[in-house]
Protein backbone atom coordinates (compact mmCIF):
# COMPACT_ATOMS: atom_id res chain seq x y z
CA UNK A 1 -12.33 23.10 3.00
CA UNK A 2 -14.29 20.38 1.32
CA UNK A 3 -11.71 20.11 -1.73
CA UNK A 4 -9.66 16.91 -1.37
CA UNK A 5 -11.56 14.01 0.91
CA UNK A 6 -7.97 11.90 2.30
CA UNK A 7 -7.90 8.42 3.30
CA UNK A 8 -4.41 7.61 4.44
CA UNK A 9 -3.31 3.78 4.70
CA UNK A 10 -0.37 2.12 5.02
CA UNK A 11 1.22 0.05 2.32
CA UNK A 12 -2.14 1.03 -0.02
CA UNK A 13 -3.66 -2.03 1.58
CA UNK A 14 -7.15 -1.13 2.09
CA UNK A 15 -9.01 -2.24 4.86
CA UNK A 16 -13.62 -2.19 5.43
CA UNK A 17 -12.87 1.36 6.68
CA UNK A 18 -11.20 2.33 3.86
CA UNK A 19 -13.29 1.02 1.00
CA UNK A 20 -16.59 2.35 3.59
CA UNK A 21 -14.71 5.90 3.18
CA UNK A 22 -14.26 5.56 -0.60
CA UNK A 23 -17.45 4.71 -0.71
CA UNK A 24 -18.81 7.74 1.39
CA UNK A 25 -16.74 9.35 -1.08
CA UNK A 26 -17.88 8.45 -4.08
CA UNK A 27 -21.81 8.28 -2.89
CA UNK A 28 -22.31 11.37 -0.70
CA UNK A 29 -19.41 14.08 -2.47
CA UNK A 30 -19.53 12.68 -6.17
CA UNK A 31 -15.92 13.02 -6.90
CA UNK A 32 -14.48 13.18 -10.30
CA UNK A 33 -11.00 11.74 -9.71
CA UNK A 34 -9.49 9.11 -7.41
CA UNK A 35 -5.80 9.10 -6.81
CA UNK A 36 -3.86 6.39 -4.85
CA UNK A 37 -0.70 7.56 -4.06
CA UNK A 38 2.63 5.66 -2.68
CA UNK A 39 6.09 6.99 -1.86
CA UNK A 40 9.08 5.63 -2.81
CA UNK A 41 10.37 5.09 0.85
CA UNK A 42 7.89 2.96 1.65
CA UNK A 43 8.32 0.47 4.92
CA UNK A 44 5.19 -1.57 4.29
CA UNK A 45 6.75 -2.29 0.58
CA UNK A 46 10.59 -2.76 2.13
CA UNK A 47 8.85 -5.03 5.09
CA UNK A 48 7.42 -7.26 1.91
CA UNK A 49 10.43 -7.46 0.18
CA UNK A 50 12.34 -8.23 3.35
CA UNK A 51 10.08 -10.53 5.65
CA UNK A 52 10.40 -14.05 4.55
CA UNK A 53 7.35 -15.83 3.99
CA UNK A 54 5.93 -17.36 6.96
CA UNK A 55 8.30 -14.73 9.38
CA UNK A 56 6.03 -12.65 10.74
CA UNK A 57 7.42 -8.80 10.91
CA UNK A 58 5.79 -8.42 14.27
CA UNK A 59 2.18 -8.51 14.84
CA UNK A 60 -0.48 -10.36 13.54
CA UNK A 61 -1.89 -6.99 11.76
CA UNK A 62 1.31 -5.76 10.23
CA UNK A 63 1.87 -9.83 8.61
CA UNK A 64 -1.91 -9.49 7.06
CA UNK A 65 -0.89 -6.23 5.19
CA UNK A 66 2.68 -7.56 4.06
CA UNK A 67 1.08 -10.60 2.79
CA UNK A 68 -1.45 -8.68 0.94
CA UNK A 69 1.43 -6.08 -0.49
CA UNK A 70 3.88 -9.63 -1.26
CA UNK A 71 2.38 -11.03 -4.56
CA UNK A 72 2.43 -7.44 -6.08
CA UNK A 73 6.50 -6.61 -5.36
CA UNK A 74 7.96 -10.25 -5.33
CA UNK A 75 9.74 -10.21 -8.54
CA UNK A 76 11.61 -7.10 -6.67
CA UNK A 77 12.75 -9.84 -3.68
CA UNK A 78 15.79 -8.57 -1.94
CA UNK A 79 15.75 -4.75 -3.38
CA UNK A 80 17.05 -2.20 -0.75
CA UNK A 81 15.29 0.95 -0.75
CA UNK A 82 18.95 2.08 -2.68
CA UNK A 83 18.16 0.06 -5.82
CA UNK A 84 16.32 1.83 -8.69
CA UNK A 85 14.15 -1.49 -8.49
CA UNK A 86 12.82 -0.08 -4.94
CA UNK A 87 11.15 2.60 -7.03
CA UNK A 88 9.27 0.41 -9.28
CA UNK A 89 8.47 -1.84 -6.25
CA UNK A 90 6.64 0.83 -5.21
CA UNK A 91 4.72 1.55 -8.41
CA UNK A 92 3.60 -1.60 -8.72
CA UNK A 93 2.35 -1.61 -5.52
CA UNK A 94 0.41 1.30 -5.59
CA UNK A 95 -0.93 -0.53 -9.06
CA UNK A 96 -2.43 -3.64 -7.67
């Protein structure tokens, strides 16, 4: 117990309760190392790549993160999750 403090989010779009955790993190357990991990199956990235501008993929909450994932995986536009180019999607996601 007490090793690894996790914040899970999806699409590595952080939110105020995120950053507050990483914060808590960093302030109260004085952590040496901060990872950010993606998958390569991600839905948030495929919804980016997908979703149209302007469409919204279905609620008001889910359209804030896509937009915020968009910028970061738009020269990957129209990449299934198949392509090799989903991978690096993904990476540069997790980048930005």
């Amino acid at each position: 117990m007490g090793q690894i403090f996790t914040i899970r989010v999806a699409g590595e779009v952080p939110d105020s309760s995120t950053i507050a955790s990483i914060e808590y993190a960093l302030e109260k357990l004085g952590p040496r190392l901060l990872v950010v991990l993606g998958h390569e199956s991600c839905g948030a990235v495929q919804a980016a790549l997908d979703t149209p501008a302007g469409q919204s993929v279905g609620s008001p909450d889910l359209d804030k993160m896509v937009e915020a994932i968009r910028p970061h995986v738009s020269e990957f536009s129209q990449t299934s999750p198949h392509d090799p180019k989903f991978r690096q999607a993904s990476k540069a996601n997790v980048k930005e």
